[in-house]
Protein backbone atom coordinates (compact mmCIF):
# COMPACT_ATOMS: atom_id res chain seq x y z
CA UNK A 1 0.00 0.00 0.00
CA UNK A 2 1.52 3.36 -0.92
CA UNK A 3 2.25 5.51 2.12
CA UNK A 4 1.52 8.69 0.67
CA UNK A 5 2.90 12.34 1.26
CA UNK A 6 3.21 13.49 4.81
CA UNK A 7 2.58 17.04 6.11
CA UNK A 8 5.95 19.10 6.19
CA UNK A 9 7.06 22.03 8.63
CA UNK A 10 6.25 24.37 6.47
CA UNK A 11 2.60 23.06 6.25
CA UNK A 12 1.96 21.86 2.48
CA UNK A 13 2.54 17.81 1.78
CA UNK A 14 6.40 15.83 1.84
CA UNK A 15 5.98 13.45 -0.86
CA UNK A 16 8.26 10.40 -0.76
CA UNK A 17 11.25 9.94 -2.75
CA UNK A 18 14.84 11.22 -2.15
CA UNK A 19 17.64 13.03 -4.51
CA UNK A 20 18.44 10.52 -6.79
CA UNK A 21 22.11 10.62 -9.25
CA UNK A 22 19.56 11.09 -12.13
CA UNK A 23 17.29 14.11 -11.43
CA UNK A 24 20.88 15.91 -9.43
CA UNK A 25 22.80 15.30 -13.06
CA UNK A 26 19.81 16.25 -14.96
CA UNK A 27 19.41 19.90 -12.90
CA UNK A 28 23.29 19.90 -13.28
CA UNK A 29 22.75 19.90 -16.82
CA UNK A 30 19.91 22.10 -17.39
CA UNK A 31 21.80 24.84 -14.95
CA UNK A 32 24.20 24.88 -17.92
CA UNK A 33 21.38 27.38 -19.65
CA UNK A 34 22.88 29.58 -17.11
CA UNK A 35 25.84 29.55 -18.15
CA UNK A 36 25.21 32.00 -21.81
CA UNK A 37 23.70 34.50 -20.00
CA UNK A 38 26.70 34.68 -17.04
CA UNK A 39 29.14 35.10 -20.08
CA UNK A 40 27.50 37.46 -21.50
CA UNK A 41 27.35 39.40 -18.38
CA UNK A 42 30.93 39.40 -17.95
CA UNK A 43 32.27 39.57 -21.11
CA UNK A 44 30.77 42.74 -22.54
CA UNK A 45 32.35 45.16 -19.74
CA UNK A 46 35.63 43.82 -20.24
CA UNK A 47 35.15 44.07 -24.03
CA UNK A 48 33.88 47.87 -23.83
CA UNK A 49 37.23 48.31 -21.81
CA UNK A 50 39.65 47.08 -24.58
CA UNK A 51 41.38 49.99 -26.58
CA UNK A 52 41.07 47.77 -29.70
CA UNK A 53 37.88 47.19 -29.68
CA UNK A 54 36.63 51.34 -28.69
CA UNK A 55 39.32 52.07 -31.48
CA UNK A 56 37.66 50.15 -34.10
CA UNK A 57 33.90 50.41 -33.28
CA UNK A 58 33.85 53.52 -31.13
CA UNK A 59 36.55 55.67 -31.83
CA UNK A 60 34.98 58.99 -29.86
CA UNK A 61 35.09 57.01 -26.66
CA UNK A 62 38.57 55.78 -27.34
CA UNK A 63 39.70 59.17 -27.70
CA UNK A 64 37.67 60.75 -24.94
CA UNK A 65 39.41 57.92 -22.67
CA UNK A 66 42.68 59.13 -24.01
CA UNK A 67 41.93 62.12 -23.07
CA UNK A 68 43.52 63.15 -19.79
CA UNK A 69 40.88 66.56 -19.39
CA UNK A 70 37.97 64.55 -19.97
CA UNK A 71 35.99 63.93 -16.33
CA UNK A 72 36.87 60.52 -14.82
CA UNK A 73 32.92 59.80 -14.24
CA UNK A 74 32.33 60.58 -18.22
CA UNK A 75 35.29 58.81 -19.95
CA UNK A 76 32.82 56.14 -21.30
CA UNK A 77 29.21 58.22 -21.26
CA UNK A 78 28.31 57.15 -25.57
CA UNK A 79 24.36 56.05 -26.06
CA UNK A 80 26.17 54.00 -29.07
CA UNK A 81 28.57 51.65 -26.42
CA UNK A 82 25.91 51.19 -24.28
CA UNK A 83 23.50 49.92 -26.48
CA UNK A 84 25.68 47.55 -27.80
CA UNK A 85 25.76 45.89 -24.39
CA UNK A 86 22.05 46.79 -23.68
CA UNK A 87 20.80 45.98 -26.92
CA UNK A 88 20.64 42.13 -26.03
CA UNK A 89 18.66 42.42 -23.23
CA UNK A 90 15.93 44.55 -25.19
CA UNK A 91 15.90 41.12 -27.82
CA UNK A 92 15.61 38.69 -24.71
CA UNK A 93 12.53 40.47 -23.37
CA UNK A 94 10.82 40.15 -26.64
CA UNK A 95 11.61 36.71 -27.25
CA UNK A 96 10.75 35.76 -23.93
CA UNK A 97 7.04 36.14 -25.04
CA UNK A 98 7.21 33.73 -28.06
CA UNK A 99 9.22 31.36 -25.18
CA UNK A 100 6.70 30.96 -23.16
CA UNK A 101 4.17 29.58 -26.00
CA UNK A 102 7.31 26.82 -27.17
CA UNK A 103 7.34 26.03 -23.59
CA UNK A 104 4.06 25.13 -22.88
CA UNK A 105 3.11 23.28 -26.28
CA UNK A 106 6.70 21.90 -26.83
CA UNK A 107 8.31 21.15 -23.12
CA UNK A 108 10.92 22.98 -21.39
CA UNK A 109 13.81 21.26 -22.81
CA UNK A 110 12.93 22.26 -26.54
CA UNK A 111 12.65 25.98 -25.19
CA UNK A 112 16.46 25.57 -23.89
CA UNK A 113 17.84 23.45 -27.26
CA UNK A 114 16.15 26.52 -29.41
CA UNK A 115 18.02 29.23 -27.17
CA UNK A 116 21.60 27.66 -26.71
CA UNK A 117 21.40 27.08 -30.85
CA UNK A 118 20.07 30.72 -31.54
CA UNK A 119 22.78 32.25 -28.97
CA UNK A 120 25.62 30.01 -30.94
CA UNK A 121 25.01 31.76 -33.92
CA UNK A 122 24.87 35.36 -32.03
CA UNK A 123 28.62 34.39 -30.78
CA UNK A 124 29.92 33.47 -34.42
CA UNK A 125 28.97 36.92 -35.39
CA UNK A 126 30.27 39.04 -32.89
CA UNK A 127 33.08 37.08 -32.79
CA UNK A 128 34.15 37.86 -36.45
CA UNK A 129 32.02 41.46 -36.24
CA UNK A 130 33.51 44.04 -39.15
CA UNK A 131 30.95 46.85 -38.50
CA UNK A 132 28.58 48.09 -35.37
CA UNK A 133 25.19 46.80 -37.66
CA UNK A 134 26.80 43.49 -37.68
CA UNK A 135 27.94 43.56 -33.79
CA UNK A 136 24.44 44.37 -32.79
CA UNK A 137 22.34 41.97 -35.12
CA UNK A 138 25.14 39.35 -33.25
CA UNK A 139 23.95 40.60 -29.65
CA UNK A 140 20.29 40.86 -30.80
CA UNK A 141 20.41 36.97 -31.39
CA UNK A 142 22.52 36.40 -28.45
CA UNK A 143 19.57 38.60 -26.63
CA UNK A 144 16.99 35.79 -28.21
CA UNK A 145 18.92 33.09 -26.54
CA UNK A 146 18.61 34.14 -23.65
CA UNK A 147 15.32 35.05 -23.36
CA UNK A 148 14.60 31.49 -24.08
CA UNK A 149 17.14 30.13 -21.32
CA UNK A 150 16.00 32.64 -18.76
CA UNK A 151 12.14 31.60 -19.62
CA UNK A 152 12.78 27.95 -19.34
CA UNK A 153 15.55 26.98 -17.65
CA UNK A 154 14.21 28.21 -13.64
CA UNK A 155 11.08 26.62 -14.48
CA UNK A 156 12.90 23.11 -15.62
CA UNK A 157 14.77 23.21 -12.25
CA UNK A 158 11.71 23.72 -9.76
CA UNK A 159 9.71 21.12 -11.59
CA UNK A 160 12.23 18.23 -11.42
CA UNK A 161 13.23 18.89 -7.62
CA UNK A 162 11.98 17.58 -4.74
CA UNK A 163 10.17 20.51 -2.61
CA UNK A 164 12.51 20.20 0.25
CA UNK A 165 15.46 20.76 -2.19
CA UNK A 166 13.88 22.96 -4.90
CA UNK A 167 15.92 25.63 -3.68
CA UNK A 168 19.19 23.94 -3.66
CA UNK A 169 18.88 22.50 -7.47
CA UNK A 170 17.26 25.94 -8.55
CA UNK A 171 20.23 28.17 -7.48
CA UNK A 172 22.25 25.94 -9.70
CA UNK A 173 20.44 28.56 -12.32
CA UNK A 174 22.46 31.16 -10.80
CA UNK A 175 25.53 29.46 -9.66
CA UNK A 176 26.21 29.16 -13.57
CA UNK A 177 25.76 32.59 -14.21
CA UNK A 178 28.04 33.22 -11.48
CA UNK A 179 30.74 30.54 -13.38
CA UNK A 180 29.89 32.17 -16.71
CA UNK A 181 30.64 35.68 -15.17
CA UNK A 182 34.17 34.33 -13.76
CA UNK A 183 34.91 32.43 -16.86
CA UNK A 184 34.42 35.71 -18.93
CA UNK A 185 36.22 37.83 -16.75
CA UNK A 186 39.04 35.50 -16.83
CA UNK A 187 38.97 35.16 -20.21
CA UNK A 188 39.15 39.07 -20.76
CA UNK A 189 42.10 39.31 -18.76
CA UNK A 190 43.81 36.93 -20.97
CA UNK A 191 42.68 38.44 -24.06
CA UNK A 192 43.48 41.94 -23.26
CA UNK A 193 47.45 41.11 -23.38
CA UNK A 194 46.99 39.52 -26.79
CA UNK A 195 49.21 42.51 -28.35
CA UNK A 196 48.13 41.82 -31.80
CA UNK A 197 44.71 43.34 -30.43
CA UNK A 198 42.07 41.08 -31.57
CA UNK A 199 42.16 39.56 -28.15
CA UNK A 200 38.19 41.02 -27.90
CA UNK A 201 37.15 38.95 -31.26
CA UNK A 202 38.24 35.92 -28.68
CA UNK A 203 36.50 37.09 -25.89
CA UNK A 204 33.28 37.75 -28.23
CA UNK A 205 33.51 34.21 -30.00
CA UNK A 206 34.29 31.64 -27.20
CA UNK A 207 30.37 32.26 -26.13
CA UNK A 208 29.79 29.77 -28.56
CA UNK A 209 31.03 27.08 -25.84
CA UNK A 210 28.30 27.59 -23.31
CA UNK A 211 26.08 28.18 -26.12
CA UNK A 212 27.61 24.25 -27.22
CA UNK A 213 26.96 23.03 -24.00
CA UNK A 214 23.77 23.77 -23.20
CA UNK A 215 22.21 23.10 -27.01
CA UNK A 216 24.30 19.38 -26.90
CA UNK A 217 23.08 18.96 -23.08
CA UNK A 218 19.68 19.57 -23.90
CA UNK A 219 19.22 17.35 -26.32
CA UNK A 220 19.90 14.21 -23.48
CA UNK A 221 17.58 16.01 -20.90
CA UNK A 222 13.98 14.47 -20.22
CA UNK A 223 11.14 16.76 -19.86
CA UNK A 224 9.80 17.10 -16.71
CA UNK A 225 6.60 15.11 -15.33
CA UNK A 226 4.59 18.51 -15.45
CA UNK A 227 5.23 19.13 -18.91
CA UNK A 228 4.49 15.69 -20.21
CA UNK A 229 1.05 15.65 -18.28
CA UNK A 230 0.35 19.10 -19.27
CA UNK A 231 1.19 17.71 -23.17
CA UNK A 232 -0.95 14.62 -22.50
CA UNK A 233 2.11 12.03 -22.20
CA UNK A 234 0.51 10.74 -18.89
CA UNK A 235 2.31 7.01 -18.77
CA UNK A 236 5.55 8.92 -19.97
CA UNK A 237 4.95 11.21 -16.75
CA UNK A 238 4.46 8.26 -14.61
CA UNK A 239 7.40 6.60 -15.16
CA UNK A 240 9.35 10.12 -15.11
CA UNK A 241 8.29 11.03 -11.69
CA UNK A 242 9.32 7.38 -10.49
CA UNK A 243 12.35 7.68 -11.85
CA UNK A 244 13.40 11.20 -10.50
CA UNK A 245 12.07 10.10 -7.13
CA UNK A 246 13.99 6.88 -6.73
CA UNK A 247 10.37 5.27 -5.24
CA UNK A 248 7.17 3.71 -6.29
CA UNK A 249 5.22 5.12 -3.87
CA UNK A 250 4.89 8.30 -6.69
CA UNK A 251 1.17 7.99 -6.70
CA UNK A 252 0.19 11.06 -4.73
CA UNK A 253 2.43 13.64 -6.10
CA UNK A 254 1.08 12.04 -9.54
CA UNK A 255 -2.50 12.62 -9.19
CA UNK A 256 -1.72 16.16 -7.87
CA UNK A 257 0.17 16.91 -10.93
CA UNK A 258 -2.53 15.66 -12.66
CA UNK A 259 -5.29 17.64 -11.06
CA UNK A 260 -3.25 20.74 -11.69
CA UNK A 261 -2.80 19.50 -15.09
CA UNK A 262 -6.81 19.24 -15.95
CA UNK A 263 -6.77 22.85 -14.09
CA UNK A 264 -4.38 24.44 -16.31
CA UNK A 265 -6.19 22.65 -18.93
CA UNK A 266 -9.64 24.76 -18.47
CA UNK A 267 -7.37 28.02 -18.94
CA UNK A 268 -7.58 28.66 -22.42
CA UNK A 269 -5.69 32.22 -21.93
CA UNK A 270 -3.22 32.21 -19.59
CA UNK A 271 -2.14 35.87 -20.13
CA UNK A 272 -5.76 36.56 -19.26
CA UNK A 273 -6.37 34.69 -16.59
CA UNK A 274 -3.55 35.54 -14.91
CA UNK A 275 -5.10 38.68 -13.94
CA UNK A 276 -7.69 37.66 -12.65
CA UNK A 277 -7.83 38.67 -8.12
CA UNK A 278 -6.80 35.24 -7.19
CA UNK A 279 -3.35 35.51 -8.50
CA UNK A 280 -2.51 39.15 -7.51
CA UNK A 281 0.07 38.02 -5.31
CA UNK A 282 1.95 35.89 -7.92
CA UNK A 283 1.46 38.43 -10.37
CA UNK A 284 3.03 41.33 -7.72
CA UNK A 285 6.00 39.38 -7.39
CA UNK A 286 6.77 37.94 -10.54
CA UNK A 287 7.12 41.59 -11.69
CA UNK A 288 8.33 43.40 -8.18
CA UNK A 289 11.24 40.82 -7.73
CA UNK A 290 12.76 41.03 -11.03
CA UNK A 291 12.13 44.88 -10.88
CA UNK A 292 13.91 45.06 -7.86
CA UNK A 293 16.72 43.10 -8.93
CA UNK A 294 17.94 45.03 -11.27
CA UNK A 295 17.93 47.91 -9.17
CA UNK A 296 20.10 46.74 -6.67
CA UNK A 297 22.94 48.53 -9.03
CA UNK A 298 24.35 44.53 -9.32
CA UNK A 299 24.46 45.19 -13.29
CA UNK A 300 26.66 48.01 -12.82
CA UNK A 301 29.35 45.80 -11.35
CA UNK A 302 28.61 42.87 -13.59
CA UNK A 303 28.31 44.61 -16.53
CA UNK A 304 30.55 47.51 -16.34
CA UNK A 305 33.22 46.16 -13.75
CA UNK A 306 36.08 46.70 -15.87
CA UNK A 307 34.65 50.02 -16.83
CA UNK A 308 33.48 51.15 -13.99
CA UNK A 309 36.98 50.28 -12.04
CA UNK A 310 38.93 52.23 -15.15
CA UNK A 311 36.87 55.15 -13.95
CA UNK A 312 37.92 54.90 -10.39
CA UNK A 313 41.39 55.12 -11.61
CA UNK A 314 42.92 51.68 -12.17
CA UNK A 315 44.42 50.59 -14.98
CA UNK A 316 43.27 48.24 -18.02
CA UNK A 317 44.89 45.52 -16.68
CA UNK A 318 44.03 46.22 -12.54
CA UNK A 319 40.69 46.90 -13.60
CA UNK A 320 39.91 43.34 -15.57
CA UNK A 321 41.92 41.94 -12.68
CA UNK A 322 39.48 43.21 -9.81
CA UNK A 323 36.54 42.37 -12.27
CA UNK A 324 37.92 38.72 -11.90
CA UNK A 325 38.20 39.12 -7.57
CA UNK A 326 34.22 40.38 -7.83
CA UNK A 327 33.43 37.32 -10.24
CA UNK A 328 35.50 34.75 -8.02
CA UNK A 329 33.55 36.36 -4.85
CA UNK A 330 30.22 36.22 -6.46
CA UNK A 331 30.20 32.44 -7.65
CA UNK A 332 31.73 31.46 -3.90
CA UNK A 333 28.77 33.14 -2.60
CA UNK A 334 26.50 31.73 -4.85
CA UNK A 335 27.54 28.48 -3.72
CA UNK A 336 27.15 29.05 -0.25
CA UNK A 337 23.64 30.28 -0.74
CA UNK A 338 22.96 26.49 -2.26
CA UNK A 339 23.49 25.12 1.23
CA UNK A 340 21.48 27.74 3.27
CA UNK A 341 18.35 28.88 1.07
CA UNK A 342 16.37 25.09 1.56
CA UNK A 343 17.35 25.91 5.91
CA UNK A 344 17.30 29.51 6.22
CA UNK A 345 14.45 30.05 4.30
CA UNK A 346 13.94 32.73 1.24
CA UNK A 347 12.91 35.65 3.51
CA UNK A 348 15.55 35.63 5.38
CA UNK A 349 18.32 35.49 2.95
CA UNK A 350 16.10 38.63 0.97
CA UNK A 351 16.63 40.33 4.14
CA UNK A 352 19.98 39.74 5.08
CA UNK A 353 21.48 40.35 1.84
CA UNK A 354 19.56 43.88 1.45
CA UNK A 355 21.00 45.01 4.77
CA UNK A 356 24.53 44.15 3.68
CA UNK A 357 24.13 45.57 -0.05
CA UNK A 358 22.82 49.21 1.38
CA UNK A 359 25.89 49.07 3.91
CA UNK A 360 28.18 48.49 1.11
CA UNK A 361 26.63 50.78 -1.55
CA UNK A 362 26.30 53.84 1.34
CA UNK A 363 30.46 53.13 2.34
CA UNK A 364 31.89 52.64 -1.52
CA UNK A 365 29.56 56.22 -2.85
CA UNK A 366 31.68 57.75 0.25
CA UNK A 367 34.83 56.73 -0.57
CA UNK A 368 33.87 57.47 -4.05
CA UNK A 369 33.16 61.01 -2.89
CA UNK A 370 36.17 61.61 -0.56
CA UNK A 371 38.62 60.68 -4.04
CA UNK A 372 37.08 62.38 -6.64
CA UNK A 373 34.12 64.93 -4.80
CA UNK A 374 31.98 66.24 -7.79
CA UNK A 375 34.63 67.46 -10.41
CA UNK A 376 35.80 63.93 -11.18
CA UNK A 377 39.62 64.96 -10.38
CA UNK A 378 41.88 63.02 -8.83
CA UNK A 379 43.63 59.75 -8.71
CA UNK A 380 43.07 56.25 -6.23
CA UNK A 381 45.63 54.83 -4.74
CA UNK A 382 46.56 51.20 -4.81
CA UNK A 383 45.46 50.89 -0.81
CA UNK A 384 42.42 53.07 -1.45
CA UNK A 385 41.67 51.09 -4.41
CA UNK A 386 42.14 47.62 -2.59
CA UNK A 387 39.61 49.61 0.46
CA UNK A 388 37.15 50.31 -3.05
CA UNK A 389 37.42 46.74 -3.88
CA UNK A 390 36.92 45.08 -0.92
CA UNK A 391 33.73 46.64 -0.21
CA UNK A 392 32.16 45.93 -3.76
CA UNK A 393 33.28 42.38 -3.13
CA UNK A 394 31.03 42.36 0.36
CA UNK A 395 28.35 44.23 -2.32
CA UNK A 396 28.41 41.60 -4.52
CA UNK A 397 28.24 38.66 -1.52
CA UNK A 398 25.48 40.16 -0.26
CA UNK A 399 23.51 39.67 -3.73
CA UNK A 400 24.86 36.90 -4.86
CA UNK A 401 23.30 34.49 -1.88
CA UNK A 402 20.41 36.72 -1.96
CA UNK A 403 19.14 38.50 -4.36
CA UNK A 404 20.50 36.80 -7.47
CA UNK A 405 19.31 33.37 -7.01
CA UNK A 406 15.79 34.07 -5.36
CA UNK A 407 15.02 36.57 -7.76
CA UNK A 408 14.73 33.60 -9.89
CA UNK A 409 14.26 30.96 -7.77
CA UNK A 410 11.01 32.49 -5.90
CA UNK A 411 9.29 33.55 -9.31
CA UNK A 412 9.20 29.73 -10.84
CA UNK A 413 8.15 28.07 -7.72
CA UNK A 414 4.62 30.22 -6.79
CA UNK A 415 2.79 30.38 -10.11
CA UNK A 416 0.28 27.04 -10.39
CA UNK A 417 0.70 25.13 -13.49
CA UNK A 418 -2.32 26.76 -15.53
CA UNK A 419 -0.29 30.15 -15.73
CA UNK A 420 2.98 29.25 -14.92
CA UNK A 421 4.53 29.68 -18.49
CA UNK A 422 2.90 33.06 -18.65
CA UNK A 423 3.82 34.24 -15.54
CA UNK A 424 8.01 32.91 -15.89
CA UNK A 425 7.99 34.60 -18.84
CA UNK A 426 6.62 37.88 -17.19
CA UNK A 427 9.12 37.76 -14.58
CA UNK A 428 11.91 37.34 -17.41
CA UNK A 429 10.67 40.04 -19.31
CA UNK A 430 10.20 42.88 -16.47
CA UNK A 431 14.21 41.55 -15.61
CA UNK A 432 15.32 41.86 -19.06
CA UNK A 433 13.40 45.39 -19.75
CA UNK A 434 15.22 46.44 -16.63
CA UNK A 435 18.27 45.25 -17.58
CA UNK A 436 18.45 46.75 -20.56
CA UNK A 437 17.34 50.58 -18.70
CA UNK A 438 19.94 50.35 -16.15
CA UNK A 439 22.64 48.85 -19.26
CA UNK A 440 21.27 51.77 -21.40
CA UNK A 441 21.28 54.14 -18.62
CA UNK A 442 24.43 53.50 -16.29
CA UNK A 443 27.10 54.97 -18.20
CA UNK A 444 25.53 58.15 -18.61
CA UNK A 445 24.03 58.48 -14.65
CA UNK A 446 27.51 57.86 -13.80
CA UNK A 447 28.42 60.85 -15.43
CA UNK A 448 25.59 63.12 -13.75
CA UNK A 449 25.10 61.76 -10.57
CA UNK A 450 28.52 60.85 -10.21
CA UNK A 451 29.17 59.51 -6.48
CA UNK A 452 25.50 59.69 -5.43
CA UNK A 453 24.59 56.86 -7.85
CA UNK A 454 25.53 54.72 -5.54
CA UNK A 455 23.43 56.00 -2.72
CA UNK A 456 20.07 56.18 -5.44
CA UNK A 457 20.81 52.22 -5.46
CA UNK A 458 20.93 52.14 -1.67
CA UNK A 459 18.10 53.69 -1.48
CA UNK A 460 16.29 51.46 -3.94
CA UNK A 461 17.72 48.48 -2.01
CA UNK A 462 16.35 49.88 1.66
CA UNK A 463 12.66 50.33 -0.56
CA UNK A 464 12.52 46.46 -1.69
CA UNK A 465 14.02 45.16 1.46
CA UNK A 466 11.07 46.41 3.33
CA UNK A 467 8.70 44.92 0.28
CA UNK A 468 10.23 41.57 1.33
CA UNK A 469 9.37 41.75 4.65
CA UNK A 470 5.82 42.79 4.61
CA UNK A 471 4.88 41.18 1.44
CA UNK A 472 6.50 37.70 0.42
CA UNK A 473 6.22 34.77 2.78
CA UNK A 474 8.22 31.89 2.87
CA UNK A 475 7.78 29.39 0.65
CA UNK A 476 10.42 27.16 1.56
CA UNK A 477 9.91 23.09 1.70
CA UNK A 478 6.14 23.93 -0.21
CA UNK A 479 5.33 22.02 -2.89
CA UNK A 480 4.54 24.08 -5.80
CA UNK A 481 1.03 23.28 -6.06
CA UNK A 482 0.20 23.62 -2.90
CA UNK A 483 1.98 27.10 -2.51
CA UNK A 484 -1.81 28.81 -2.69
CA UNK A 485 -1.73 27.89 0.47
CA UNK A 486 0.99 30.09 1.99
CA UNK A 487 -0.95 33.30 0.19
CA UNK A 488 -4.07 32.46 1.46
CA UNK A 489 -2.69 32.75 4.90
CA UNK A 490 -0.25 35.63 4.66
CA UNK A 491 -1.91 38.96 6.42
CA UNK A 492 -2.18 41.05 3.24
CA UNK A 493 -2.63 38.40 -0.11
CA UNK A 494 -5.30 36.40 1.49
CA UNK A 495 -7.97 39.20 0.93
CA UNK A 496 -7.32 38.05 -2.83
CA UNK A 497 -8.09 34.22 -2.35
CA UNK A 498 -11.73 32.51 -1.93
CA UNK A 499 -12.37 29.74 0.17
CA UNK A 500 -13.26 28.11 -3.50
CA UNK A 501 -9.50 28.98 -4.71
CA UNK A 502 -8.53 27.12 -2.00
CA UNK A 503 -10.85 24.22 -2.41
CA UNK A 504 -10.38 23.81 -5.89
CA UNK A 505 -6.35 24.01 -5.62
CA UNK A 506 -6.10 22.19 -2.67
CA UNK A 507 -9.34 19.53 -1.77
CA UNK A 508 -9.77 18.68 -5.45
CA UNK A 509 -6.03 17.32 -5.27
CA UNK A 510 -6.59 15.98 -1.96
CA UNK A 511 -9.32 14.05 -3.03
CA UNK A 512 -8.42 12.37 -6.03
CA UNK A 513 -5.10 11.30 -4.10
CA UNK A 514 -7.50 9.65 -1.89
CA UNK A 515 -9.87 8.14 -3.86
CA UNK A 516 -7.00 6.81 -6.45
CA UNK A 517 -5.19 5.01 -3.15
CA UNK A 518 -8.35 3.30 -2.07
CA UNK A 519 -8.58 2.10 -5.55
C-alpha cells in the first residue's frame, strides 16, 4: 500500500522519494542554460574596456578615454557603447514572449535546445564582427537566446526537484551565471594582453562554448513530469516522476500533478487569466522581484566592472583583474547560498542580503566622494583602491546568496501550473526590460550623478528590502502546487483568495489522491 505524502514544517505535503544521481545530473545539466547569460554578463564590460575594440567600433570614446581633461565619471558616457551591451537584453525580453508559447506546447527542454542554438550563432557573429550593424544583429540573437534560457531553464529546475530541495537544485540557475561571469572575466584578462589586439574577437567568440553546451546537453535532458502531463504524455509522466524520485510510492504527487494539469487545462488564456484577483500576489511578485533586482545597481558591477573600475582610476589591466576578484567572490557566494536557502528560508536570505548591499553601496559612494568629490579629479591609490574593492566584493556577496538566485528561484516556484509559463515569462521580461534601462542608462548616470549613484541604489535596495518583509512569505519546503496555500494565509494576499481557490487548488487534489489510493 503506498504511504503517501506526509505534512511538512512548512505546512503543504512531503511526498516520498529522495535526490536521486539522475534528477541531481539532470538539474546539473539544465543549470548549464545559465551559463550564456553569465558570459555574456561578464564579457561585454571587459570588451567595452579594450582599446582595440573602442578604437575600431567607437573611436569617440577611445579618444575621450585618451583624453587626460575629460571627467573621470564621463570617460565612457556614448548612447552607441551602451547599447551595444544593452541591446541584447531589449531582444531577450521580446523573445521571452514567443518562449513561453514553445514552452508550454513543446516542453521545457525544446525551449532551452532553441536558445543555446540561436545564442551560438549570435557568438559566431560578434566574434568575427567588421561593423557596429553586424555587432548588434550578433547581440540581438545572443539577446533571443537568452530570453529562451532565462524563460525555461528556472522553471525546468523547480519542476524536477523535490520541494525540500527545490531551492538547492534551482540556485544551480544562478551558480552558472556566477561561473559564466568568472569564466568571462578570466577570459578578458587573458585576451586583453593579446598585443596583436584582436584579443576582444576571442573574448566575443568563445560564447559559442556555453552556447555548445547547453544546445548538446539539452538534447539528453527528459522533460519534466509537469510538462508531459500538461502535453498529454501521462504514462511517460508516470514513469518520469518514479524515476526522479527513486520510489514507487509516486502515486500522490502524480495525481496532484494531474489535477493541476486538468486545471491548467480549463485556462484557455493564460495571459488573461492571470489577472484575474486570485493571483494578484503571484502576479506582484513575478514583476516586483525582477524589478527590484535590477535595481540593486548589481548590473553596474557585472556589466561595467572593468569600466566602472577604469573610472575609479585603475588601470586596463588592474581593472579586468578586480573584475575577476568580484566574479570569483560572487560564484563562492552563490555556492554558499545552495546550502542555506532550503534551511534559512527565502525571507531571510532577501533580508539579510539587502542590509549588507545598502551598507556596502552607502560606504563605496563615500569613498567614491572623498577621491574624486563632484569634479571627477583626482587619482586612487593602490590601498584606497584595494579599500574600493573590498567593499564591492562584500556588495556583490550580499547579492549573490540573496538577491540573485531568489530573484529567480522564488518567481518559478509560486505560479500554479495553468499560468505558470505566462507568468516565468513575465518575470523574465520585467528583468530583461530592466536590464536593458539600467545597461542603457548606467554609463551616462555615472556621469551626472557621479558619487550619489551609488546611494540612489541604496536607497532602492532599503525600498525592496522592506517589500520583502511585509509582502512575500516563505515558501520554503512547499510544494509548488500547494503554494496557494501560503498566500491564502499571509496577512495582506489572502484578501485576494476565496475559500473556493482554495478548495479547488487544494481539496480537489486531496481528493483524487485519496480516492485513487483506495482504488
Amino acid at each position: 500500500m503506498a504511504g503517501g505524502a506526509i505534512v511538512s514544517a512548512a505546512g503543504g505535503k512531503e511526498y516520498p522519494g529522495t535526490l536521486t544521481l539522475y534528477v541531481f545530473l539532470t538539474c546539473v545539466v539544465g543549470a548549464t542554460g545559465g551559463l550564456i547569460f553569465g558570459y555574456d554578463l561578464g564579457i561585454s564590460g571587459g570588451v567595452t574596456g579594450m582599446d582595440p575594440f573602442l578604437e575600431k567600433f567607437f573611436p569617440s570614446v577611445y579618444r575621450k578615454k585618451q583624453d587626460e581633461s575629460t571627467n573621470q565619471y564621463c570617460k565612457f558616457d556614448s548612447q552607441l557603447l551602451t547599447a551595444f551591451t544593452s541591446s541584447l537584453y531589449l531582444a531577450a525580453l521580446i523573445a521571452s514572449f514567443f518562449a513561453s508559447s514553445v514552452t508550454r506546447m513543446f516542453g521545457r527542454k525544446w525551449s532551452m535546445l532553441g536558445g543555446g542554438f540561436i545564442f551560438l550563432i549570435g557568438a559566431a557573429l560578434n566574434g568575427a564582427a567588421q561593423d557596429i550593424a553586424m555587432l548588434i544583429i550578433g547581440r540581438i540573437l545572443l539577446g533571443v537566446g537568452v530570453g529562451f534560457a532565462n524563460q525555461s531553464v528556472p522553471l525546468y529546475l523547480s519542476e524536477m526537484a523535490p520541494a525540500r530541495l527545490r531551492g538547492m537544485l534551482n540556485i544551480g540557475f544562478q551558480l552558472m551565471i556566477t561561473i559564466g561571469i568568472f569564466c568571462a572575466n578570466l577570459i578578458n584578462y587573458g585576451s586583453n594582453k593579446i598585443k596583436a589586439g584582436w584579443g576582444w574577437r576571442l573574448s566575443l567568440a568563445l560564447a559559442a562554448v556555453p552556447a555548445a553546451i547547453i544546445t548538446i546537453g539539452s538534447l539528453f535532458l527528459p522533460d519534466t513530469p509537469n510538462s508531459l502531463i500538461e502535453r498529454g504524455h501521462p504514462d511517460e509522466a508516470r514513469a518520469m516522476l518514479r524515476r526522479i524520485r527513486g520510489t514507487d510510492d509516486i502515486t500522490e504527487e502524480y495525481n496532484d500533478l494531474v489535477v493541476a494539469s486538468e486545471e491548467s487545462r480549463r485556462v484557455k488564456h493564460p495571459w488573461v487569466n492571470i489577472l484575474q484577483r486570485k493571483y494578484r500576489p503571484q502576479l506582484t511578485m513575478a514583476i516586483c522581484i525582477p524589478f527590484f533586482q535590477q535595481l540593486t545597481g548589481i548590473n553596474v558591477i557585472t556589466f561595467y566592472a572593468p569600466v566602472l573600475f577604469q573610472t575609479l582610476g585603475f588601470s586596463g589591466n588592474a581593472a579586468l583583474m578586480s573584475a575577476v576578484i568580484t566574479g570569483l567572490v560572487n560564484f563562492i557566494a552563490t555556492f554558499l547560498s545552495t546550502f542555506t536557502v532550503d534551511r534559512l528560508g527565502r525571507r531571510m536570505l532577501f533580508l539579510e542580503g539587502g542590509f549588507q548591499m545598502t551598507v556596502c553601496q552607502i560606504i563605496v559612494g563615500t569613498l567614491i566622494a572623498i577621491k574624486f568629490g563632484t569634479s571627477g579629479e583626482g587619482h586612487i591609490s593602490k590601498g584606497y583602491g584595494i579599500i574600493v574593492v573590498l567593499f564591492i566584493c562584500i556588495y556583490d556577496a550580499g547579492f549573490a546568496w540573496s538577491w540573485g538566485p531568489l530573484g529567480w528561484l522564488v518567481p518559478s516556484e509560486i505560479f500554479p501550473l495553468e499560468i505558470r509559463s505566462a507568468g516565468q515569462s513575465i518575470n523574465v521580461s520585467v528583468n530583461m526590460l530592466f536590464t536593458f534601462v539600467i545597461a542603457q542608462a548606467f554609463l551616462t548616470m555615472l556621469c551626472h550623478m557621479k558619487f550619489g549613484l551609488f546611494y540612489f541604489f541604496a536607497g532602492w535596495v532599503v525600498i525592496m528590502t522592506i517589500f520583502i518583509a511585509l509582502f512575500l512569505p516563505e515558501t520554503k519546503n512547499v510544494p509548488i502546487e500547494e503554494m496557494v496555500i501560503v498566500w491564502k494565509e499571509h496577512w495582506f494576499w489572502g484578501r485576494f483568495i476565496n475559500d473556493e481557490d482554495i478548495h479547488v487548488g487544494v481539496e480537489m487534489i486531496s481528493g483524487k489522491s485519496k480516492d485513487a489510493n483506495v482504488a
